[in-house]
Protein backbone atom coordinates (compact mmCIF):
# COMPACT_ATOMS: atom_id res chain seq x y z
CA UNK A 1 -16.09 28.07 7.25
CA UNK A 2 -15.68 24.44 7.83
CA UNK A 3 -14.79 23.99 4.77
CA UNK A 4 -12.59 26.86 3.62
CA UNK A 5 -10.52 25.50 6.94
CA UNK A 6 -10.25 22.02 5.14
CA UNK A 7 -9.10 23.29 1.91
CA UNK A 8 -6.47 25.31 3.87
CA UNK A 9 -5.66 22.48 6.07
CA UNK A 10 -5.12 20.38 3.13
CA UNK A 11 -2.59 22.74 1.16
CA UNK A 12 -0.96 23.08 4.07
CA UNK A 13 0.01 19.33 4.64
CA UNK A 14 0.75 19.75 0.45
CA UNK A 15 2.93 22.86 0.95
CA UNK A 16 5.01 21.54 4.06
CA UNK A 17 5.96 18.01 3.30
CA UNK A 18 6.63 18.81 -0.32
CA UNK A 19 8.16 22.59 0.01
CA UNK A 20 9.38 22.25 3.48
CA UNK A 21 10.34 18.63 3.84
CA UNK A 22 8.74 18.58 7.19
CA UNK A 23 8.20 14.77 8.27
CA UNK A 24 4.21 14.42 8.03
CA UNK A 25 4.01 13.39 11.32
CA UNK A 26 4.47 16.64 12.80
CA UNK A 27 2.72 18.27 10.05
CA UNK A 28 -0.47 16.48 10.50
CA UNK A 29 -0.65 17.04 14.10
CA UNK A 30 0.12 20.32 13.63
CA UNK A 31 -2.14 21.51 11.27
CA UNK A 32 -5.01 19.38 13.46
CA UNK A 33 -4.37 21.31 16.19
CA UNK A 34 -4.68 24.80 13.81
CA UNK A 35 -8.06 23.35 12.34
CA UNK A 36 -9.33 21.91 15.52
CA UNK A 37 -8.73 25.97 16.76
CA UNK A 38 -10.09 27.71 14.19
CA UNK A 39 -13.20 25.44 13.83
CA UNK A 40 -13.80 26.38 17.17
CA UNK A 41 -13.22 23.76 19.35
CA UNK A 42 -12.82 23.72 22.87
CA UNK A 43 -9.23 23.25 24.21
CA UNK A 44 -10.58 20.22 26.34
CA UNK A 45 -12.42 18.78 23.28
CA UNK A 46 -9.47 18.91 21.30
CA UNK A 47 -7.09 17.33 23.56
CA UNK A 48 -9.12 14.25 23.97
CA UNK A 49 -10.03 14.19 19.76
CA UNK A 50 -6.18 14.16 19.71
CA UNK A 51 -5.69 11.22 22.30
CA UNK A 52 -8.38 9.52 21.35
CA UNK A 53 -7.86 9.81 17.69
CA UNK A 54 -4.10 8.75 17.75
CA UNK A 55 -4.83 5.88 20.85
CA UNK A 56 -8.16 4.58 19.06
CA UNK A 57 -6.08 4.92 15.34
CA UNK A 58 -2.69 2.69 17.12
CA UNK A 59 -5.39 0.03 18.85
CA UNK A 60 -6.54 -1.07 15.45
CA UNK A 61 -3.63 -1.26 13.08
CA UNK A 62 -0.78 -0.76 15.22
CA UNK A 63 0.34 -4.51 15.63
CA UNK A 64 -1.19 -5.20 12.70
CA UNK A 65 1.76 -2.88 10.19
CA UNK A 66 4.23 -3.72 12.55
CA UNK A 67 4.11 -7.47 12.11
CA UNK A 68 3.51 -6.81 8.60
CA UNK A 69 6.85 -4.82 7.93
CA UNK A 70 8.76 -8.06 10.21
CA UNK A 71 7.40 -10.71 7.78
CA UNK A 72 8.58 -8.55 5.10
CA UNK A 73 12.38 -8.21 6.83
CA UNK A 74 12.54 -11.95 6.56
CA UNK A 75 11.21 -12.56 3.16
CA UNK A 76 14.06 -9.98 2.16
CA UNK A 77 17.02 -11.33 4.47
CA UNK A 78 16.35 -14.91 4.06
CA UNK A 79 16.22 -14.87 0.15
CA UNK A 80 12.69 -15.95 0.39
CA UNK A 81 11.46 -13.41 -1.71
CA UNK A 82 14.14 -14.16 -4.19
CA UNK A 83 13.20 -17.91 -4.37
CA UNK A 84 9.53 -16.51 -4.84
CA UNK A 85 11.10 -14.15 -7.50
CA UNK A 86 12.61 -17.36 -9.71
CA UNK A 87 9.90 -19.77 -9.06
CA UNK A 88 7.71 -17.36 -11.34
CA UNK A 89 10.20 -16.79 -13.54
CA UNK A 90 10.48 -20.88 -13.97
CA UNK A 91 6.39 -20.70 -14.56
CA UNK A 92 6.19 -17.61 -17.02
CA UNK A 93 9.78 -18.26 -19.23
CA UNK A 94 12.71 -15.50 -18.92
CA UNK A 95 11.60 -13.72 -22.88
CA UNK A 96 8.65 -12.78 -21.69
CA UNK A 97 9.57 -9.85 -19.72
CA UNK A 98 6.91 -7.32 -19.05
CA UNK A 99 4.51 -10.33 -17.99
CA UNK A 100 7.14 -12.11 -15.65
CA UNK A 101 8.42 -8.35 -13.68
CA UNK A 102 5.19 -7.48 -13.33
CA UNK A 103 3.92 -10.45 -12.05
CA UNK A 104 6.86 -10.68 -9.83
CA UNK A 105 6.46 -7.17 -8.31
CA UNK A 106 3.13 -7.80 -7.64
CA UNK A 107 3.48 -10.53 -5.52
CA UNK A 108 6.70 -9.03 -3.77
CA UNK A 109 5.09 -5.99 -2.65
CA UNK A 110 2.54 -7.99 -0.96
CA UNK A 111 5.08 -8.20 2.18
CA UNK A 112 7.86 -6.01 1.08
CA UNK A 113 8.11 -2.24 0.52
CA UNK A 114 8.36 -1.09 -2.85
CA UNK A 115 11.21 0.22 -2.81
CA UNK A 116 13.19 -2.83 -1.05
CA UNK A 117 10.91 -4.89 -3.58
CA UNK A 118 12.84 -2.71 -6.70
CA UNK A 119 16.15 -3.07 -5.42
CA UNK A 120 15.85 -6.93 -4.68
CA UNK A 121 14.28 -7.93 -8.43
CA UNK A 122 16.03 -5.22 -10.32
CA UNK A 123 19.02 -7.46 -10.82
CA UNK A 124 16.76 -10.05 -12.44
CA UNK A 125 15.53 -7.97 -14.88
CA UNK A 126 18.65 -6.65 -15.88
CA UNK A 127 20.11 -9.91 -16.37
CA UNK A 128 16.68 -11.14 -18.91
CA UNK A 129 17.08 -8.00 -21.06
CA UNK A 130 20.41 -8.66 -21.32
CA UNK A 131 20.26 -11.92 -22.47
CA UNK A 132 17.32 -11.61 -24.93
CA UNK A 133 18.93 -8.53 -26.59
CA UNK A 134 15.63 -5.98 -25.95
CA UNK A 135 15.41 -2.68 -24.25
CA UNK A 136 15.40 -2.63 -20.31
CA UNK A 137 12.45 -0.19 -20.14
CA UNK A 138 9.54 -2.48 -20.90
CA UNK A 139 10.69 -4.80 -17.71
CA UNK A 140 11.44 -1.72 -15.27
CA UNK A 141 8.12 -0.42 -15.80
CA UNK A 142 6.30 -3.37 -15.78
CA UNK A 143 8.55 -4.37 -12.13
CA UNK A 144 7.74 -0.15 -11.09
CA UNK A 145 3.95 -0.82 -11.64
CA UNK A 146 3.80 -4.51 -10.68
CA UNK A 147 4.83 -3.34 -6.82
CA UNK A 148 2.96 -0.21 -6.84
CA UNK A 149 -0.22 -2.38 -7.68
CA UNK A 150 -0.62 -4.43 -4.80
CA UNK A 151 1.70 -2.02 -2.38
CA UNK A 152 -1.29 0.23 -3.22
CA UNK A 153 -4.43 -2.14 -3.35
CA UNK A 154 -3.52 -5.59 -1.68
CA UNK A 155 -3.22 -5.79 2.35
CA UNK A 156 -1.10 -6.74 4.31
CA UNK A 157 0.64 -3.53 2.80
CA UNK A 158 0.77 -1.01 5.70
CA UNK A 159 -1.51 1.72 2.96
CA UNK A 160 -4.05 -0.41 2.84
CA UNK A 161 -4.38 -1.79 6.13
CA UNK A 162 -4.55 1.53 7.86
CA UNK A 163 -6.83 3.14 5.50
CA UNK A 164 -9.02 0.32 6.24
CA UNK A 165 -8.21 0.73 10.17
CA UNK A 166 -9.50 4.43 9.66
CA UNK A 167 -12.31 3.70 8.07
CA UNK A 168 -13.18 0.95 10.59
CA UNK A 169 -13.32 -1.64 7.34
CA UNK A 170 -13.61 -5.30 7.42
CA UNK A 171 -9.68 -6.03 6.31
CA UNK A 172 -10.96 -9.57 4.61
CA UNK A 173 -13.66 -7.23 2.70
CA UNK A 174 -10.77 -5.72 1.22
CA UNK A 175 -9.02 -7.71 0.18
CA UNK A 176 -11.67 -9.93 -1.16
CA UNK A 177 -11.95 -6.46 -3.77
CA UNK A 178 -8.37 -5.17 -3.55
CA UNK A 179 -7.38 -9.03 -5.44
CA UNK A 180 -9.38 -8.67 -8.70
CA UNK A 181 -9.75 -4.93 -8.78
CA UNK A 182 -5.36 -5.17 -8.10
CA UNK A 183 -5.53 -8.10 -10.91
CA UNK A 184 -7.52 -5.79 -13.91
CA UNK A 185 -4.75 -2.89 -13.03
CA UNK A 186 -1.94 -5.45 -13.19
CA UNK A 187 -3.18 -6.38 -16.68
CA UNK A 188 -3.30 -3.05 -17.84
CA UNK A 189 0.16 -2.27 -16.30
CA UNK A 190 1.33 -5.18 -18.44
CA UNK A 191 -0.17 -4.31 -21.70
CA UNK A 192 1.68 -0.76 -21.28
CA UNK A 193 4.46 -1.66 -20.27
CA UNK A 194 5.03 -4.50 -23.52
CA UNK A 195 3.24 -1.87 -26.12
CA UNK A 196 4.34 1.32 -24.83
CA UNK A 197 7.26 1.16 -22.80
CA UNK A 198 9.21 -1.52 -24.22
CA UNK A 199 9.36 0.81 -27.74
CA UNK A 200 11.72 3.17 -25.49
CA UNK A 201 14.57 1.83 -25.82
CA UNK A 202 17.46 1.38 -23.17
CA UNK A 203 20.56 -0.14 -23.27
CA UNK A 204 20.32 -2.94 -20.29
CA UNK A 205 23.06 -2.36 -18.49
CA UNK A 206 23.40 -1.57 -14.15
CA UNK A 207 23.13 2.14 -13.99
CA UNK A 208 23.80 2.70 -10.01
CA UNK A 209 26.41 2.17 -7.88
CA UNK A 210 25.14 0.21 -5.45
CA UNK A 211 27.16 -3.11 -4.30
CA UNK A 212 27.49 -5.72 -6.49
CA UNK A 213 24.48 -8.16 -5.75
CA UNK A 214 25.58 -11.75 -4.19
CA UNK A 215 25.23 -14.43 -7.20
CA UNK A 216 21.52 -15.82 -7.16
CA UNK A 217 23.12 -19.29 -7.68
CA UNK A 218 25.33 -19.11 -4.38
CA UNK A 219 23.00 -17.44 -2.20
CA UNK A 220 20.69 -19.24 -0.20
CA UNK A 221 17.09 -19.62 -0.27
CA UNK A 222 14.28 -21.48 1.32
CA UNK A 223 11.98 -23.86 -0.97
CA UNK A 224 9.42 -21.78 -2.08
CA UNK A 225 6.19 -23.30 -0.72
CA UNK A 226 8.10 -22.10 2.73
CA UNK A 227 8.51 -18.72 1.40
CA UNK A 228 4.80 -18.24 0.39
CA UNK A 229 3.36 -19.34 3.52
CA UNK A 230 3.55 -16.69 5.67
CA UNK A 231 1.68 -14.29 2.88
CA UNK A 232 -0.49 -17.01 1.86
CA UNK A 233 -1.49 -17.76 5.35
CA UNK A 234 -2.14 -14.84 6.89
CA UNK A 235 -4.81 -13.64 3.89
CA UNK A 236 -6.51 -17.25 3.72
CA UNK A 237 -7.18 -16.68 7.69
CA UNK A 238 -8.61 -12.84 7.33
CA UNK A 239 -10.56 -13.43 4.21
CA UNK A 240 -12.14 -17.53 5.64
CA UNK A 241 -13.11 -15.02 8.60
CA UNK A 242 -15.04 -12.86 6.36
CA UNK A 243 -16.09 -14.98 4.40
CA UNK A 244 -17.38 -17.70 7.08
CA UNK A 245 -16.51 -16.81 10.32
CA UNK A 246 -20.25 -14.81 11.16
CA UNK A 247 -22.46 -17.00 10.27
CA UNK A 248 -21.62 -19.98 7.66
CA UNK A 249 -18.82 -21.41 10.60
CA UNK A 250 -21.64 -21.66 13.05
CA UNK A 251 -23.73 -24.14 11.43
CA UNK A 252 -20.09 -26.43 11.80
CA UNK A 253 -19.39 -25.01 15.56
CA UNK A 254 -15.96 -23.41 14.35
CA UNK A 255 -16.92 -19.95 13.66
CA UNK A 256 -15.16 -18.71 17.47
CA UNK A 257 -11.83 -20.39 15.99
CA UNK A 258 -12.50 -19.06 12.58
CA UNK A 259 -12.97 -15.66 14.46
CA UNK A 260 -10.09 -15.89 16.55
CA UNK A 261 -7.33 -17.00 13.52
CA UNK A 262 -9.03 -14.38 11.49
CA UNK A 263 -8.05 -11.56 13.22
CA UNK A 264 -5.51 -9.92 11.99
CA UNK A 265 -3.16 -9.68 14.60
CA UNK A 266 -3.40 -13.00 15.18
CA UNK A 267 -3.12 -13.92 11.45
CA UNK A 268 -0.07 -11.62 10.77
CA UNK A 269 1.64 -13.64 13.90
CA UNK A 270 1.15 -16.84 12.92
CA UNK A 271 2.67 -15.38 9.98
CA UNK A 272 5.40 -13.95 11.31
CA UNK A 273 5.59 -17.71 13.53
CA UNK A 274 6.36 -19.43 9.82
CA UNK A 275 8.97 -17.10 9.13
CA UNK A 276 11.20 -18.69 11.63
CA UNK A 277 11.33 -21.61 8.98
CA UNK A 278 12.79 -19.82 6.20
CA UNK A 279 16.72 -19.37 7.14
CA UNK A 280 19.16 -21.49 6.79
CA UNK A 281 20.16 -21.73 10.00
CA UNK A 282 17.39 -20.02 12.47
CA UNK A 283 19.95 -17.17 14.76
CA UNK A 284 18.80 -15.67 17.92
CA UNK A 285 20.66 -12.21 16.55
CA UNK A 286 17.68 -12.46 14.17
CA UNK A 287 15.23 -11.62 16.37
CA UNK A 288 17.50 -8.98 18.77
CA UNK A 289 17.46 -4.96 18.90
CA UNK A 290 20.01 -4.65 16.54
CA UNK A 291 19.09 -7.47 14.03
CA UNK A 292 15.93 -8.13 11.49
CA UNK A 293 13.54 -7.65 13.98
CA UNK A 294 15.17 -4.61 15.07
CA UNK A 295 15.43 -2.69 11.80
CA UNK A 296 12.14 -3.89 10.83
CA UNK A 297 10.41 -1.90 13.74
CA UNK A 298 12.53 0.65 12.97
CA UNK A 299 11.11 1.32 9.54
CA UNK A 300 7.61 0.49 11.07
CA UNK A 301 8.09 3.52 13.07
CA UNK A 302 7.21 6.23 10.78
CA UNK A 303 4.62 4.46 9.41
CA UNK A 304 2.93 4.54 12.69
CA UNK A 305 3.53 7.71 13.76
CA UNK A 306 2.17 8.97 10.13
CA UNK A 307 -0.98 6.16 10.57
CA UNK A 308 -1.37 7.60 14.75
CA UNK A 309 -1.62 11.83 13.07
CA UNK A 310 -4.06 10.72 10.55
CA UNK A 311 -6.14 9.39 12.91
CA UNK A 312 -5.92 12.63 14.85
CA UNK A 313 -6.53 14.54 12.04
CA UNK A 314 -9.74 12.10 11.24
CA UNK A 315 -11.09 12.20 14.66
CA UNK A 316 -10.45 16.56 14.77
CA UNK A 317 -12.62 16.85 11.48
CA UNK A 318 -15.38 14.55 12.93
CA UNK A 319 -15.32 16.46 16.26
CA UNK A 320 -15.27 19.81 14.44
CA UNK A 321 -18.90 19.16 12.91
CA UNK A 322 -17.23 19.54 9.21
CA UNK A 323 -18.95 15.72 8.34
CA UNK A 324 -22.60 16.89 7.46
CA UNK A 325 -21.66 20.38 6.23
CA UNK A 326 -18.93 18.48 3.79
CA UNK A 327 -21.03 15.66 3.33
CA UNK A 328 -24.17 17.27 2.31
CA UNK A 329 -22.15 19.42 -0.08
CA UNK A 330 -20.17 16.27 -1.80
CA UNK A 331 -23.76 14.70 -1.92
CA UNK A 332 -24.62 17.15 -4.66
CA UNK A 333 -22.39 16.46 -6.70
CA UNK A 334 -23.21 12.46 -6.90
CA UNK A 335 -19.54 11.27 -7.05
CA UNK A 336 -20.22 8.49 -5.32
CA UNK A 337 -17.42 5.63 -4.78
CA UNK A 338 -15.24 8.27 -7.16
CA UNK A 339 -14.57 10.63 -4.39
CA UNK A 340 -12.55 8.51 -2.09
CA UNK A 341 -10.48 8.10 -5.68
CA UNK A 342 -10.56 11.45 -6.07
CA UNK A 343 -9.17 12.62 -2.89
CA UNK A 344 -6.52 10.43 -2.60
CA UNK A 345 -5.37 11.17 -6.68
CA UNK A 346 -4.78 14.70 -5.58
CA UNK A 347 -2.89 13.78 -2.09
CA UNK A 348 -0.60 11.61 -3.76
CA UNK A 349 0.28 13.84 -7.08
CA UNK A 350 0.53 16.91 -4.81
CA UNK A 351 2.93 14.88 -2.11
CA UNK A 352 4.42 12.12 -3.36
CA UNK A 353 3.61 9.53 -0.62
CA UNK A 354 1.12 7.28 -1.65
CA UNK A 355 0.82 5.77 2.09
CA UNK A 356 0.65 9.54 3.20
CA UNK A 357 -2.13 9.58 0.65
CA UNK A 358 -4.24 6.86 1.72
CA UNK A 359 -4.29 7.69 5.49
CA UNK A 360 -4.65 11.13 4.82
CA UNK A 361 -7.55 10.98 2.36
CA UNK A 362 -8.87 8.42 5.09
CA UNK A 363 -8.81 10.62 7.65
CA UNK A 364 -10.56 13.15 5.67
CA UNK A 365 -13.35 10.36 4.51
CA UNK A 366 -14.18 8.98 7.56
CA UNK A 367 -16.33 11.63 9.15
CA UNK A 368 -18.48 12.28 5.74
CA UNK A 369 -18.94 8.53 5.17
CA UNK A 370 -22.45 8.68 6.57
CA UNK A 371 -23.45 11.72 4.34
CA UNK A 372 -22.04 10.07 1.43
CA UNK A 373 -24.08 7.02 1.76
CA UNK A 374 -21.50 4.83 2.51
CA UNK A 375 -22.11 2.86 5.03
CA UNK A 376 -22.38 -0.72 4.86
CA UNK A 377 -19.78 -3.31 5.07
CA UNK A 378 -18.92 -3.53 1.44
CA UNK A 379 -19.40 0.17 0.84
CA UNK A 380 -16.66 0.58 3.32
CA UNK A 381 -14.50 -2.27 1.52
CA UNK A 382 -14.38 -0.77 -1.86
CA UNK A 383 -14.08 2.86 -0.37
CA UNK A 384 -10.96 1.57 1.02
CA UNK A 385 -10.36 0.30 -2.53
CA UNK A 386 -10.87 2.93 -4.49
CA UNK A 387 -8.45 5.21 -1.97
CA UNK A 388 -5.46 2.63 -2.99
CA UNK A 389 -6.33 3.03 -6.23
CA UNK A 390 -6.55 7.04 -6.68
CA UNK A 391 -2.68 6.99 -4.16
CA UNK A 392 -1.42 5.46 -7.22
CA UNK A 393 -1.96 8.37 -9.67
CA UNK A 394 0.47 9.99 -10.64
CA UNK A 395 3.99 8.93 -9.25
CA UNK A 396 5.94 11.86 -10.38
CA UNK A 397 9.36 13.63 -8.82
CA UNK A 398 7.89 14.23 -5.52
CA UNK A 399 7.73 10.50 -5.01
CA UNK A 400 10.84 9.06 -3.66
CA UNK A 401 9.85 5.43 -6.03
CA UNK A 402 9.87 7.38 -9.44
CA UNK A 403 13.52 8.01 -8.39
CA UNK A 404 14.13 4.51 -7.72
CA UNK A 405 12.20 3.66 -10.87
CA UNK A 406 14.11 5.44 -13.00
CA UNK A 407 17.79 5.97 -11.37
CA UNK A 408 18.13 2.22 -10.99
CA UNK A 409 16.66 2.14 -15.23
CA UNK A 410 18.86 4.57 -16.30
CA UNK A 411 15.66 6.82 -17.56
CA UNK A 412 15.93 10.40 -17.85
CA UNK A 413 13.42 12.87 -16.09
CA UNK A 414 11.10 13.07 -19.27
CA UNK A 415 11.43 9.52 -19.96
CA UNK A 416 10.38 8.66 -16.93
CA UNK A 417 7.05 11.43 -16.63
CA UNK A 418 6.24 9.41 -19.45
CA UNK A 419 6.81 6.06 -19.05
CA UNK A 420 6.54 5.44 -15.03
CA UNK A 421 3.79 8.50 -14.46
CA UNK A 422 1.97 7.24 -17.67
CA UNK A 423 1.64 3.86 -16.69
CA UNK A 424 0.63 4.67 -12.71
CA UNK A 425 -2.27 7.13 -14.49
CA UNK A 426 -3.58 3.77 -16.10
CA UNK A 427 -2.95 1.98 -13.06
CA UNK A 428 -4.79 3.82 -10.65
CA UNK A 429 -7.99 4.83 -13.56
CA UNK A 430 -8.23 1.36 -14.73
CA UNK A 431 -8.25 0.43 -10.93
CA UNK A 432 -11.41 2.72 -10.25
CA UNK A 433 -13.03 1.51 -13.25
CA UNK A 434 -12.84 -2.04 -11.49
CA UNK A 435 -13.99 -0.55 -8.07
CA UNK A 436 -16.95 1.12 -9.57
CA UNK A 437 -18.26 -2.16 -11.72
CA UNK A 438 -17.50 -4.20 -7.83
CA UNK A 439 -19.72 -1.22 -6.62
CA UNK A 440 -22.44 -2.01 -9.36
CA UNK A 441 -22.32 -5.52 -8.96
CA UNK A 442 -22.39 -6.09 -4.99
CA UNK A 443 -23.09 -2.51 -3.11
């Protein structure tokens, strides 16, 4: 009955946040509770899965998206990701369109949301397909999938990071996969959006009415070696730690600093520590309730509280004795590293959220990972992996970002099922195709 009770549970958490609206917060601690009830649990035992799974969840990750989502409030304020934005531009040349929004997204996304990453490069493109006479689709898309790559794929992006939190992953693991796996789904991104979607044509011309955006040659922003380092620091320190901090640092008698910077916490705040030299003039309203710092862990909020019920809902499920009944069923059916893919695909088309999706499918992992055989270090790596890439497909009108996509485009509905869910199908496939060779190759 286990499992009927997940299936259920699962629909549920579909059915409310999509039908209902109902903030997934409160519908994944909700529908714990239910399952944790009718899989008969004892009250006791399922107050303490609830504060264990939410406290344990908050210990790991907690600080860790937090500090994430600050770094990415200063890239944005500062114009730091904007100088990041036209230093690639400079390297790739303004015709080639698809290759330079892509690029660009991907890189954004890394520290902001995409969303904020949309609005802040959207301009750009605009302004290329204006002046090279072509159709604005072929950049939009390639900017839409660009962000969605590494938002999806590429820590320190709060979907990745807690999915790996849940599954109690080595972060520098990840994103030792998440980079070439993201890279092969970037490429493909690119190739669809400069055959496919640039043959759509639309006239390139600002379609919302937003406030003007301050002139890029006025505005200032830091050098851009200052605006790279605090993403560029932070993921050299996690992935040297994985990479050398066990075993190779020892031979040199650095592997307890190695340790120590590698952390993620600690990396993330020495990254947040360089972002202090990216404004003009450093303010101490910056850092107050009401300023940068303020609205950034404002928006980290919900992210938490989301990240804190899947953790419940993770810890309910393993407490509930559904991990070897589920597991040994899933066994049969020798999907392998797929599943994790699979699971999260059909979170994220039913509901929209791909963050939603990867803790959720997560959660739901965690307790079979044993029964499915995946249990080493790297197992646990690309699992994480292949969950960012299945929250990827499909981005349809449940999620908030195909809006963005194609309101800020000018695309209508069926251009955009086309176009923007099209291309986040390839995305996320050609992503498990390159989670499946890493599984081949190092598992």
């Amino acid at each position: 009955m286990e499992l009927v009770y997940l299936l259920v549970a699962v629909l549920i958490i579909i059915w409310m946040t999509t039908r209902l609206k109902i903030h997934p917060f409160l519908v994944l601690l909700v529908v714990s509770m239910a399952y944790g009830a009718f899989a008969g649990m004892s009250l006791e035992s399922l107050v303490i899965a609830i504060n264990e799974g939410f406290g344990r969840t908050m210990g790991k990750i907690g600080l860790i998206i937090v500090l994430g989502v600050m770094i990415g409030a200063f890239l944005e304020h500062t114009g730091g990701a904007r100088a990041i934005a036209e230093k690639t531009l400079s390297w790739i040349g303004n015709r080639r369109i698809p290759l330079a929004m892509a690029v660009l997204g991907y890189i954004v996304s890394i520290p902001v949301f995409a969303d904020s990453g949309y609005m802040l490069l959207d301009p750009l493109g605009k302004s290329m397909s204006r002046k090279a006479g072509v159709s604005l689709a072929g950049g939009a898309i390639a900017l839409g999938l660009g962000l969605m790559v590494s938002h999806t794929l590429v820590p320190p992006t709060p979907g990745p990071i807690a999915a790996a939190g849940i599954l109690e992953a080595d972060l520098g693991l990840v994103i030792l996969f998440g980079v070439p796996v993201s890279l092969l789904a970037l490429a493909v991104s690119i190739w669809f959006a400069s055959r496919v979607a640039s043959k759509t044509y639309i006239e390139p011309e600002p379609v919302s009415n937003s406030a003007p955006i301050p002139d890029l040659v006025r505005e200032y922003r830091p050098p851009v070696f200052l605006a790279l380092l605090p993403i560029a620091m932070p993921i050299l320190l996690i992935v040297l730690k994985s990479v050398f901090g066990a075993k190779g640092a020892a031979a040199i008698g650095v592997s307890a600093w190695v340790n120590f910077l590698g952390e993620p916490v600690i990396a993330l705040m020495i990254g947040l520590l360089l972002c202090l030299l990216l404004p003009q003039k450093l303010n101490v309203h910056m850092l107050a309730s009401d300023g940068w710092v303020g609205k950034a862990i404002r928006d980290s909020a919900s992210i938490l509280l989301i990240t804190g019920a899947g953790g419940i809902f993770g810890t309910v499920l393993q407490e509930s004795g559904i991990a070897e009944s589920l597991g040994n069923r899933l066994v049969t059916y020798n999907l392998g590293i797929f599943l994790p893919f699979v699971l999260a695909a059909v979170l994220k088309t039913a509901q929209g959220s791909s963050t939603v999706a990867l803790i959720t499918a997560a959660s739901i992992l965690f307790p079979m990972m044993p029964a499915l055989g995946l249990e080493t270090e790297v197992q646990k790596a690309l699992a994480v992996v292949a969950l960012g890439a299945g929250s990827s497909v499909i981005s349809h009108a449940n999620d908030s970002f195909f809006w963005v996509v194609t309101q800020m485009s000018g695309m209508d509905v069926r251009t955009g099922y086309k176009l923007f869910g099209g291309g986040t199908f390839l995305l996320g496939t050609s992503a498990a195709v390159g989670v499946f060779v890493c599984s081949l190759l190092f598992a």
